[in-house]
Structure formats: structure tokens, C-alpha cells
ModelCIF file with pLDDT and N, C-alpha, C, O atoms, coordinates in Angstrom:
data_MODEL
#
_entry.id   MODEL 
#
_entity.id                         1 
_entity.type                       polymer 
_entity.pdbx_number_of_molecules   1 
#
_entity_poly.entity_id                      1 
_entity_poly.type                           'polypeptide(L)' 
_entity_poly.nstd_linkage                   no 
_entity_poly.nstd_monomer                   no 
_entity_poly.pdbx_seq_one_letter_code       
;(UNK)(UNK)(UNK)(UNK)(UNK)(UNK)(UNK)(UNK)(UNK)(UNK)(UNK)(UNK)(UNK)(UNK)(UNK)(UNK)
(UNK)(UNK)(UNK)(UNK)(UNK)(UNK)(UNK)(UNK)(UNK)(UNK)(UNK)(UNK)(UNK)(UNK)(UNK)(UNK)
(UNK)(UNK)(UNK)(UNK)(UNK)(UNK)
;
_entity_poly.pdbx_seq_one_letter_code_can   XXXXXXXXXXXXXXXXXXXXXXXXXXXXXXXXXXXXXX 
_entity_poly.pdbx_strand_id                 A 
#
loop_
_entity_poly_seq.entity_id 
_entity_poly_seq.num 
_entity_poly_seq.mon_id 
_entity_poly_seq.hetero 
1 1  UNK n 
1 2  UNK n 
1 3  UNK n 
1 4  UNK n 
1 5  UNK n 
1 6  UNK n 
1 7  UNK n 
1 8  UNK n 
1 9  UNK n 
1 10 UNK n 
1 11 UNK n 
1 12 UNK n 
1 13 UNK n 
1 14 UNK n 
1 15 UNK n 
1 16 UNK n 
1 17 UNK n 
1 18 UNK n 
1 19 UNK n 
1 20 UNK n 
1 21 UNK n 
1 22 UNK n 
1 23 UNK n 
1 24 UNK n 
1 25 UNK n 
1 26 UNK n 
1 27 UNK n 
1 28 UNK n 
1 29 UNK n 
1 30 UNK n 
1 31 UNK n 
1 32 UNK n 
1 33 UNK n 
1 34 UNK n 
1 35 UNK n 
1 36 UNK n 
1 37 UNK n 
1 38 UNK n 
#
_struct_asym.id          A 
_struct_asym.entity_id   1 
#
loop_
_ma_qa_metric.id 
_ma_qa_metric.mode 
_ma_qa_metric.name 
_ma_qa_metric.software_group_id 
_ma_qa_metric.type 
1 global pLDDT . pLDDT 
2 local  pLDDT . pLDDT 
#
_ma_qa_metric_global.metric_id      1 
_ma_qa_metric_global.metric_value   88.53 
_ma_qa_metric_global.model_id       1 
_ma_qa_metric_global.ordinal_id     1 
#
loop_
_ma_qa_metric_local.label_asym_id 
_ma_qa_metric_local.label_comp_id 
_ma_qa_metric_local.label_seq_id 
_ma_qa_metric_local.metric_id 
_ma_qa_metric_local.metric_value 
_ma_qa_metric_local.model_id 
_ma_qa_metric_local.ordinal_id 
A UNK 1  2 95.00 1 1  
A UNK 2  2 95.00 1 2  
A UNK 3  2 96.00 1 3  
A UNK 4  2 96.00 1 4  
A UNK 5  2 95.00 1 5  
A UNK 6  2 96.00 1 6  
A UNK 7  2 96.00 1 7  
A UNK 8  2 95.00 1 8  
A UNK 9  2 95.00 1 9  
A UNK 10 2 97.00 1 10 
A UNK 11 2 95.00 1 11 
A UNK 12 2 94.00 1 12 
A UNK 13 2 95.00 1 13 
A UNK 14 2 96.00 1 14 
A UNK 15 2 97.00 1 15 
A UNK 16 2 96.00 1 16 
A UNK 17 2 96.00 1 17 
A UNK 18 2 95.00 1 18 
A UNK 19 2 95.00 1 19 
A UNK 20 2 96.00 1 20 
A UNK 21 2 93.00 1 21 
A UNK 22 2 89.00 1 22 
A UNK 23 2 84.00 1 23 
A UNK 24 2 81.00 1 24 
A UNK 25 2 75.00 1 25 
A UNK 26 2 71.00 1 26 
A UNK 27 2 72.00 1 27 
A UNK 28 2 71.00 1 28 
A UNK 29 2 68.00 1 29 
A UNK 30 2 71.00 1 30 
A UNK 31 2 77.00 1 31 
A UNK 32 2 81.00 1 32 
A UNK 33 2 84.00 1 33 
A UNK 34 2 85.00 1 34 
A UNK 35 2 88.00 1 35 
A UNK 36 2 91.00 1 36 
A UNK 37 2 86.00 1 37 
A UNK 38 2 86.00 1 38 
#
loop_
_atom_site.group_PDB 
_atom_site.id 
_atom_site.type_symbol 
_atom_site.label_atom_id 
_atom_site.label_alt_id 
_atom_site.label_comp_id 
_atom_site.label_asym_id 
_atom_site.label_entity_id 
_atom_site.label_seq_id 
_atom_site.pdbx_PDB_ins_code 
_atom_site.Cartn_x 
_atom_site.Cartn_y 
_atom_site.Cartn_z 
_atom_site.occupancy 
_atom_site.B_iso_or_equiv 
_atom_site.pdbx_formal_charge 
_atom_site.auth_seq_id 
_atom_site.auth_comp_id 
_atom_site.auth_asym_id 
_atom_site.auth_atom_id 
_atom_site.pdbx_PDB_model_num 
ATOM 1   N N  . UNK A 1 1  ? 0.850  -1.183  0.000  1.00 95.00 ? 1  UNK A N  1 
ATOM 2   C CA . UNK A 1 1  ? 0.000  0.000   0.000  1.00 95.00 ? 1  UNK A CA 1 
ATOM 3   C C  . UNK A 1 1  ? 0.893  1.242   0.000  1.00 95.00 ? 1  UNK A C  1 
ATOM 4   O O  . UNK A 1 1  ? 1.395  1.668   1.040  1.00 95.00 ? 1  UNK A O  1 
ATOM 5   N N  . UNK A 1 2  ? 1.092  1.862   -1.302 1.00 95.00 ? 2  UNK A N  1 
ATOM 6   C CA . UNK A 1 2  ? 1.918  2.669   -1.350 1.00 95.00 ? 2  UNK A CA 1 
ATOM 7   C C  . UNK A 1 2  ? 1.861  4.352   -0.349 1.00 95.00 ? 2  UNK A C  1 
ATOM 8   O O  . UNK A 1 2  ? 2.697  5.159   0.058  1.00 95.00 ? 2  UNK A O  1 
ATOM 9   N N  . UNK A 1 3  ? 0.157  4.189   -0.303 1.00 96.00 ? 3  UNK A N  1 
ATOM 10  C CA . UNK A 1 3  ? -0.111 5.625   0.787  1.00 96.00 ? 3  UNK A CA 1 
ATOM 11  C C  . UNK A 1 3  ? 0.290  5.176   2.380  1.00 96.00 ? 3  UNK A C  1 
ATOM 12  O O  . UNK A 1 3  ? 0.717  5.833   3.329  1.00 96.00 ? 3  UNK A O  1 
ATOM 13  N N  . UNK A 1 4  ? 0.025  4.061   2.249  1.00 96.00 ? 4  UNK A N  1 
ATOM 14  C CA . UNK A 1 4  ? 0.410  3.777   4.109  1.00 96.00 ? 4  UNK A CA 1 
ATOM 15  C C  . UNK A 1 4  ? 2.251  3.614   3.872  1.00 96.00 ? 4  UNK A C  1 
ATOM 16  O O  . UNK A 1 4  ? 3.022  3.634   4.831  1.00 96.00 ? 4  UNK A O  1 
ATOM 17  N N  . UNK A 1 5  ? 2.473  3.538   3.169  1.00 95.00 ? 5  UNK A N  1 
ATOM 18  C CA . UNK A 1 5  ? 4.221  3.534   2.628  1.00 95.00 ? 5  UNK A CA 1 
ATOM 19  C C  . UNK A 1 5  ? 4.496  4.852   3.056  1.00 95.00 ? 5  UNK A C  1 
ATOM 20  O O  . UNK A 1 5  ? 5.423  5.073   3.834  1.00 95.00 ? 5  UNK A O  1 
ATOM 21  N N  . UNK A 1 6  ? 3.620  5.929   2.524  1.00 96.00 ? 6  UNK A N  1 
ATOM 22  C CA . UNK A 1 6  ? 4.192  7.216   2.481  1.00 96.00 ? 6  UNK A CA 1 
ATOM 23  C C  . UNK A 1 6  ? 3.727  7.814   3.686  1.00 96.00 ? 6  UNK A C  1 
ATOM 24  O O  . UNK A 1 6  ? 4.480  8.601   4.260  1.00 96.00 ? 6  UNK A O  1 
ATOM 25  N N  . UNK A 1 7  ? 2.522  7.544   4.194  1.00 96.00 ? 7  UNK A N  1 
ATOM 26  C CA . UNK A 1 7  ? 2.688  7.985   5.535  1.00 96.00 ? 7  UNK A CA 1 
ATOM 27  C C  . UNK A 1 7  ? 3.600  7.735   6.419  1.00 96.00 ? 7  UNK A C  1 
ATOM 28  O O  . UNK A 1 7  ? 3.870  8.648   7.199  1.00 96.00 ? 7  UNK A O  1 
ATOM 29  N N  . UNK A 1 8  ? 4.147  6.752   6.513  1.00 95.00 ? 8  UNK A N  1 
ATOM 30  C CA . UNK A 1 8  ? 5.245  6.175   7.573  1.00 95.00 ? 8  UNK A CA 1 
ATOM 31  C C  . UNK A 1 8  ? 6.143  6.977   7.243  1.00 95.00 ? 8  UNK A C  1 
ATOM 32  O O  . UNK A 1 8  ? 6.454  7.608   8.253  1.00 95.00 ? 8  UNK A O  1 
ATOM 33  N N  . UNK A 1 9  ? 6.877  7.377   6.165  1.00 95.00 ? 9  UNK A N  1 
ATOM 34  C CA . UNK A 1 9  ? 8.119  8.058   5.526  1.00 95.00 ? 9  UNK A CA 1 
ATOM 35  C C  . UNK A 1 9  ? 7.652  9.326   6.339  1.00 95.00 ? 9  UNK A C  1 
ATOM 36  O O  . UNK A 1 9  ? 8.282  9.773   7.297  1.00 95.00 ? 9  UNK A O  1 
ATOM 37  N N  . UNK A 1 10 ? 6.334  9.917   5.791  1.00 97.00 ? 10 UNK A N  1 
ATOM 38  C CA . UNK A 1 10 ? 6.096  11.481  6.619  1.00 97.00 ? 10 UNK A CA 1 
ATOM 39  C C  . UNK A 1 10 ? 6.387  11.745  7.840  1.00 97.00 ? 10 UNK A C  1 
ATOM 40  O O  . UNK A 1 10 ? 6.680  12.911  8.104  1.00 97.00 ? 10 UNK A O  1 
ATOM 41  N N  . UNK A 1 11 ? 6.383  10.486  9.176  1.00 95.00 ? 11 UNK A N  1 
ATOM 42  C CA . UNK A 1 11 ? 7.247  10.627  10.262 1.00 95.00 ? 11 UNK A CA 1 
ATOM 43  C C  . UNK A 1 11 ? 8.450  11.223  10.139 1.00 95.00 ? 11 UNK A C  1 
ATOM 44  O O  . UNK A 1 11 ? 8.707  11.918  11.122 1.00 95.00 ? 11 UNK A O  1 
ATOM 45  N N  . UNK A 1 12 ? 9.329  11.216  9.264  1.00 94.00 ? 12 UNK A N  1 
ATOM 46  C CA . UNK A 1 12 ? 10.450 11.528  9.373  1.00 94.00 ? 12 UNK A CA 1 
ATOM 47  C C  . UNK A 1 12 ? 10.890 12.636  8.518  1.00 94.00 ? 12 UNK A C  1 
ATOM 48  O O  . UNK A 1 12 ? 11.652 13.517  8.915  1.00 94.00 ? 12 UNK A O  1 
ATOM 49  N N  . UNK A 1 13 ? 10.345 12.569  7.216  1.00 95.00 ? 13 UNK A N  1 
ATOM 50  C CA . UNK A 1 13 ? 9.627  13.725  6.388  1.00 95.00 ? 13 UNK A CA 1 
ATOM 51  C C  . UNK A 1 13 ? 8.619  13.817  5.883  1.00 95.00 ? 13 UNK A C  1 
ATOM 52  O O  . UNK A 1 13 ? 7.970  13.064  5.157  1.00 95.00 ? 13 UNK A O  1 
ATOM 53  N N  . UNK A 1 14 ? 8.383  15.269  6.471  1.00 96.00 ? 14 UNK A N  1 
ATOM 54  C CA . UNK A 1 14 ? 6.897  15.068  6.154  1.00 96.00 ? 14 UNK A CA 1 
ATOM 55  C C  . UNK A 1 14 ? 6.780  15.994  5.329  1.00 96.00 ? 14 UNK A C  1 
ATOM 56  O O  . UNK A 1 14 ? 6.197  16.921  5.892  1.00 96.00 ? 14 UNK A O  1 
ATOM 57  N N  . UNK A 1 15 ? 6.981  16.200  4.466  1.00 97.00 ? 15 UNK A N  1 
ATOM 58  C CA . UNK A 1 15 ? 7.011  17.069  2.877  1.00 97.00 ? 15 UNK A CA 1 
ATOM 59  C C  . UNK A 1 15 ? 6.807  16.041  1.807  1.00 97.00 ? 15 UNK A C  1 
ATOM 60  O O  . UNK A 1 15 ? 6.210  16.386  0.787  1.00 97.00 ? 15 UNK A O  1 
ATOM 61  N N  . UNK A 1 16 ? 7.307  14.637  1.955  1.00 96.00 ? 16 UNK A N  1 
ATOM 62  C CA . UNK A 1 16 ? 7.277  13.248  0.966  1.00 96.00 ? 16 UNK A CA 1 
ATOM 63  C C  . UNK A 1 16 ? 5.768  13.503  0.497  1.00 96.00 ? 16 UNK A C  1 
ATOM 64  O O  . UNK A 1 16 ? 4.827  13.957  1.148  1.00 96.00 ? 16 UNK A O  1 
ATOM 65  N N  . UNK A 1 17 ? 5.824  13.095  -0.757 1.00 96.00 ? 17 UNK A N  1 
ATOM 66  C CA . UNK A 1 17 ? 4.062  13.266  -0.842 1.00 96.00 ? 17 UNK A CA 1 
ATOM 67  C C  . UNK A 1 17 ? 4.412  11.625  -1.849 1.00 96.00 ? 17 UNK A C  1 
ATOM 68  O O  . UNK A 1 17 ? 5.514  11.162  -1.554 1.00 96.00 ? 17 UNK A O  1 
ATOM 69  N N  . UNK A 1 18 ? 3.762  10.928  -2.736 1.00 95.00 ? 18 UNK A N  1 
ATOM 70  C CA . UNK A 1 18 ? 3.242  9.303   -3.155 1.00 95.00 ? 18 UNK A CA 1 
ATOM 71  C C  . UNK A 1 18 ? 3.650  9.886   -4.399 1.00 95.00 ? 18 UNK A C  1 
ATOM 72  O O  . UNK A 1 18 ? 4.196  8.924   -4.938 1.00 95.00 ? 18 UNK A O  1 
ATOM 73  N N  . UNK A 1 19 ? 3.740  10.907  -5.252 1.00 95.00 ? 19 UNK A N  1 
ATOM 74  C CA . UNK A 1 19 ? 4.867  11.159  -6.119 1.00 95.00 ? 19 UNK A CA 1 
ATOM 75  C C  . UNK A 1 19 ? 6.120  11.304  -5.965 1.00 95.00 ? 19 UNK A C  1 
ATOM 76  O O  . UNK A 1 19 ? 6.944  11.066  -6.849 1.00 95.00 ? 19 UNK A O  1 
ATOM 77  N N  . UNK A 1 20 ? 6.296  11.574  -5.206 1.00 96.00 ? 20 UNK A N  1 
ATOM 78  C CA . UNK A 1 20 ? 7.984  11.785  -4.844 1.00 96.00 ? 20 UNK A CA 1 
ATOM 79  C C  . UNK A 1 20 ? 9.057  9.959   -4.622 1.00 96.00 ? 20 UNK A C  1 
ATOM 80  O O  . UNK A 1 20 ? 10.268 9.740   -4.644 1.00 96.00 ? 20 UNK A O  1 
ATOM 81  N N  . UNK A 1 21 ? 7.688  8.905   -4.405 1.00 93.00 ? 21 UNK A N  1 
ATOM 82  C CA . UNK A 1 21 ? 8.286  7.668   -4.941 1.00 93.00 ? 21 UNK A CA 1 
ATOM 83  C C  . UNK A 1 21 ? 8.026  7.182   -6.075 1.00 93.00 ? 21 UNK A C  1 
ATOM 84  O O  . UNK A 1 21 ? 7.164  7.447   -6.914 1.00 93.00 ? 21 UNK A O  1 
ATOM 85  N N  . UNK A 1 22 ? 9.372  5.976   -5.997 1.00 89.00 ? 22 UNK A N  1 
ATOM 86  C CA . UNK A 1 22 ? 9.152  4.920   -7.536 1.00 89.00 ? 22 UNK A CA 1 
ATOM 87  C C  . UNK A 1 22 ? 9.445  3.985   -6.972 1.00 89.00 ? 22 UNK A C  1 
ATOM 88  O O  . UNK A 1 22 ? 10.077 3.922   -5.918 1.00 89.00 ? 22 UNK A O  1 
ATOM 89  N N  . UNK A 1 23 ? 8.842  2.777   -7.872 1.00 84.00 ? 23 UNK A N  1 
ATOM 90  C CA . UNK A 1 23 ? 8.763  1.264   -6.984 1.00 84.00 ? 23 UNK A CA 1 
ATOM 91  C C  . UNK A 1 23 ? 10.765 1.193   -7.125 1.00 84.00 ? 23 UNK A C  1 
ATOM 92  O O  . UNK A 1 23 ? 11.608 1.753   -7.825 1.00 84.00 ? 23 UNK A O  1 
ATOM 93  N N  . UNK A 1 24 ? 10.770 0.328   -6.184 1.00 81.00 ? 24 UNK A N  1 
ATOM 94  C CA . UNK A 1 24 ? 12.829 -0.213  -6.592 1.00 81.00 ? 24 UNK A CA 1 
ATOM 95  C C  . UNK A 1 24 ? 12.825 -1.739  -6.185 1.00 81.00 ? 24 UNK A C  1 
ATOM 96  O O  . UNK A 1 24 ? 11.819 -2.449  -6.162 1.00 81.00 ? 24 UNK A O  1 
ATOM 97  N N  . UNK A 1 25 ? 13.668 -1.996  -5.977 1.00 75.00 ? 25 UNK A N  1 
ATOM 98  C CA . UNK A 1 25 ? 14.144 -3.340  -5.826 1.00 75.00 ? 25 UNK A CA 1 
ATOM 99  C C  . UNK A 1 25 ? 13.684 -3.620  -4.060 1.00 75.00 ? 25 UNK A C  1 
ATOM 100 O O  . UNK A 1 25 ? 12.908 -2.925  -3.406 1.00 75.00 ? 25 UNK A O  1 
ATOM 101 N N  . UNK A 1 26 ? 14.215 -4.487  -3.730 1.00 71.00 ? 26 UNK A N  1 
ATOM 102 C CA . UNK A 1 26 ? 13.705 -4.659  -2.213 1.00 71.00 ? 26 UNK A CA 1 
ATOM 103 C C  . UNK A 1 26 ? 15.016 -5.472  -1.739 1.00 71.00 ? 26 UNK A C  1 
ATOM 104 O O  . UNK A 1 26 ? 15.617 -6.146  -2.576 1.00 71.00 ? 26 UNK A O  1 
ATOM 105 N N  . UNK A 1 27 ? 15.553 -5.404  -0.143 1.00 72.00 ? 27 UNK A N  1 
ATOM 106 C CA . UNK A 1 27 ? 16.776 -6.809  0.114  1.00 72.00 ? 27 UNK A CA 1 
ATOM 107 C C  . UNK A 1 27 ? 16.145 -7.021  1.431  1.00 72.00 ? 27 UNK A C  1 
ATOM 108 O O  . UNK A 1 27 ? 15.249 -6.361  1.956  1.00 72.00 ? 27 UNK A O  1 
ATOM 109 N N  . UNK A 1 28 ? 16.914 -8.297  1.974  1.00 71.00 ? 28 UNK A N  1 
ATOM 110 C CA . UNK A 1 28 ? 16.546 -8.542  3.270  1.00 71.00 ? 28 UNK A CA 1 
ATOM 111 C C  . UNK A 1 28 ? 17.764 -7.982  4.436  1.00 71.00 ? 28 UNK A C  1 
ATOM 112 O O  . UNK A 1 28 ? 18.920 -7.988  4.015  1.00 71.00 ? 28 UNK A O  1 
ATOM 113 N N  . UNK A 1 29 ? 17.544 -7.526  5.811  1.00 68.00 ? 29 UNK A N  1 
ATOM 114 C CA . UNK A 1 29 ? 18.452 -7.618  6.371  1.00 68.00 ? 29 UNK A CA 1 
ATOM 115 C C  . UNK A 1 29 ? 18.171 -8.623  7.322  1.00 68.00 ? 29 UNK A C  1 
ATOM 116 O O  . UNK A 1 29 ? 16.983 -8.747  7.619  1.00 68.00 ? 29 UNK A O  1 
ATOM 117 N N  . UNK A 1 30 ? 19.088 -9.464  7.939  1.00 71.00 ? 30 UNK A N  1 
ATOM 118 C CA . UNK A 1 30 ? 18.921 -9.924  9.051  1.00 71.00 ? 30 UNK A CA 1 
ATOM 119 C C  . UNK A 1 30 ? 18.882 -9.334  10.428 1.00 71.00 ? 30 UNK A C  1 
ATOM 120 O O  . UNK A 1 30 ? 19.961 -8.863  10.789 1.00 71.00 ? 30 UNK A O  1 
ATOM 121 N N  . UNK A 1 31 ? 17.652 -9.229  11.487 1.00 77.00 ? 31 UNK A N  1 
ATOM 122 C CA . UNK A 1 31 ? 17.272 -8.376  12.667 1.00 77.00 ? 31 UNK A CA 1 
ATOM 123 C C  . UNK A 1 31 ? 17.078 -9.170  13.696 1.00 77.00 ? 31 UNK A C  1 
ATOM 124 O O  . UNK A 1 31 ? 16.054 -9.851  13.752 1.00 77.00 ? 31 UNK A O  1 
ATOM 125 N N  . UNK A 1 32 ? 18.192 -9.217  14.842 1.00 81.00 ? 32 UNK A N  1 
ATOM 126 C CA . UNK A 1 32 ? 18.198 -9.938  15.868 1.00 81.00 ? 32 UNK A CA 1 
ATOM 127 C C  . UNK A 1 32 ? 17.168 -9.516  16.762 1.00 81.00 ? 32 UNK A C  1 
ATOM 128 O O  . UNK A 1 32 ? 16.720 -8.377  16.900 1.00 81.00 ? 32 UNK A O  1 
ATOM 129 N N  . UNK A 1 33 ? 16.738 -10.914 17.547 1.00 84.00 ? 33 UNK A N  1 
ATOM 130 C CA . UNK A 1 33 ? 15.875 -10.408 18.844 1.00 84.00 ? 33 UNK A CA 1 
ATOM 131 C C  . UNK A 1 33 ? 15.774 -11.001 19.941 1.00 84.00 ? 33 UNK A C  1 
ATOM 132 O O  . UNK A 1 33 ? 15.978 -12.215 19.929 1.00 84.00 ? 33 UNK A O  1 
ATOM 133 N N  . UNK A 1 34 ? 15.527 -10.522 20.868 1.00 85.00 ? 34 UNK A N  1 
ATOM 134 C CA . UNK A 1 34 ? 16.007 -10.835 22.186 1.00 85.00 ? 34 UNK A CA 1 
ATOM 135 C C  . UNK A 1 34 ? 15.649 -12.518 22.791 1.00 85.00 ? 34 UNK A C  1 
ATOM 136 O O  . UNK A 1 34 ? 15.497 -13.383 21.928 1.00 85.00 ? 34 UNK A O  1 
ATOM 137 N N  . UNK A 1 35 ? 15.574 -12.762 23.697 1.00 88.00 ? 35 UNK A N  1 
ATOM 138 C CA . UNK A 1 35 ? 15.099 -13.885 24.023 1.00 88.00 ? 35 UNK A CA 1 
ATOM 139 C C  . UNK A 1 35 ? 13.452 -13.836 24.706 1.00 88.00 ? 35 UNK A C  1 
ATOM 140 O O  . UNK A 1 35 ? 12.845 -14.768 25.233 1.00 88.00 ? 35 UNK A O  1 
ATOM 141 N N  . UNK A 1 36 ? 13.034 -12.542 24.509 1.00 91.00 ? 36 UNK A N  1 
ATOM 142 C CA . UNK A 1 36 ? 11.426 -12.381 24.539 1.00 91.00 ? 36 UNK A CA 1 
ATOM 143 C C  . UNK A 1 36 ? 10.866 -11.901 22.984 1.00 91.00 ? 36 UNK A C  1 
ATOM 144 O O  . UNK A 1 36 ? 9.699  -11.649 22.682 1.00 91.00 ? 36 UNK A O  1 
ATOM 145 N N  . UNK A 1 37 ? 11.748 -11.869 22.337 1.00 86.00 ? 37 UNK A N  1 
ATOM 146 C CA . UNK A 1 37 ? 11.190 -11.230 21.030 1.00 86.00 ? 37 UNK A CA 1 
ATOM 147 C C  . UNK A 1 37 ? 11.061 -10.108 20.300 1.00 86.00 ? 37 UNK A C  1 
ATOM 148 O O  . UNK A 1 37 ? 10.535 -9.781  19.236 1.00 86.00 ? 37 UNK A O  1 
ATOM 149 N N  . UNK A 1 38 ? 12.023 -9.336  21.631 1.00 86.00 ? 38 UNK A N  1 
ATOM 150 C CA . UNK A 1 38 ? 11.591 -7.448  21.221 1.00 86.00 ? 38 UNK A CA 1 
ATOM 151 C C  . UNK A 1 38 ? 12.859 -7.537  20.054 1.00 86.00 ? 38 UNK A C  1 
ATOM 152 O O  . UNK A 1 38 ? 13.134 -6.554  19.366 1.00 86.00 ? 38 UNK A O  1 
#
């Protein structure tokens, strides 16, 4: 959902408007977590 995409981005800037993206490629990182899960 590219608008709930761009809302999240607006947290941090919030000038981004759903033109200002283009689809790209995607990677994985690997994200450790604790032994409760956080």
C-alpha cells in the first residue's frame, strides 16, 4: 500500500508526498531479537 508507505516516511519527512516515490528493488536484512522477542 503505497499511501500507508508514504505515511510512515512522513514521520520523518513530512514534505514526501506518493509522487515523490518509484517502486525499486527490495533486500533482506537480518534483525536480531532478544530472548522475549523485542
Amino acid at each position: 500500500n503505497k499511501s500507508a508507505f508514504t505515511r510512515a516516511l512522513q514521520k520523518l519527512l513530512p514534505e514526501l508526498t506518493n509522487e515523490d516515490l518509484i517502486p525499486g528493488g527490495s533486500g533482506v536484512r537480518a534483525q536480531a531479537v532478544d530472548k522475549q522477542g523485542k
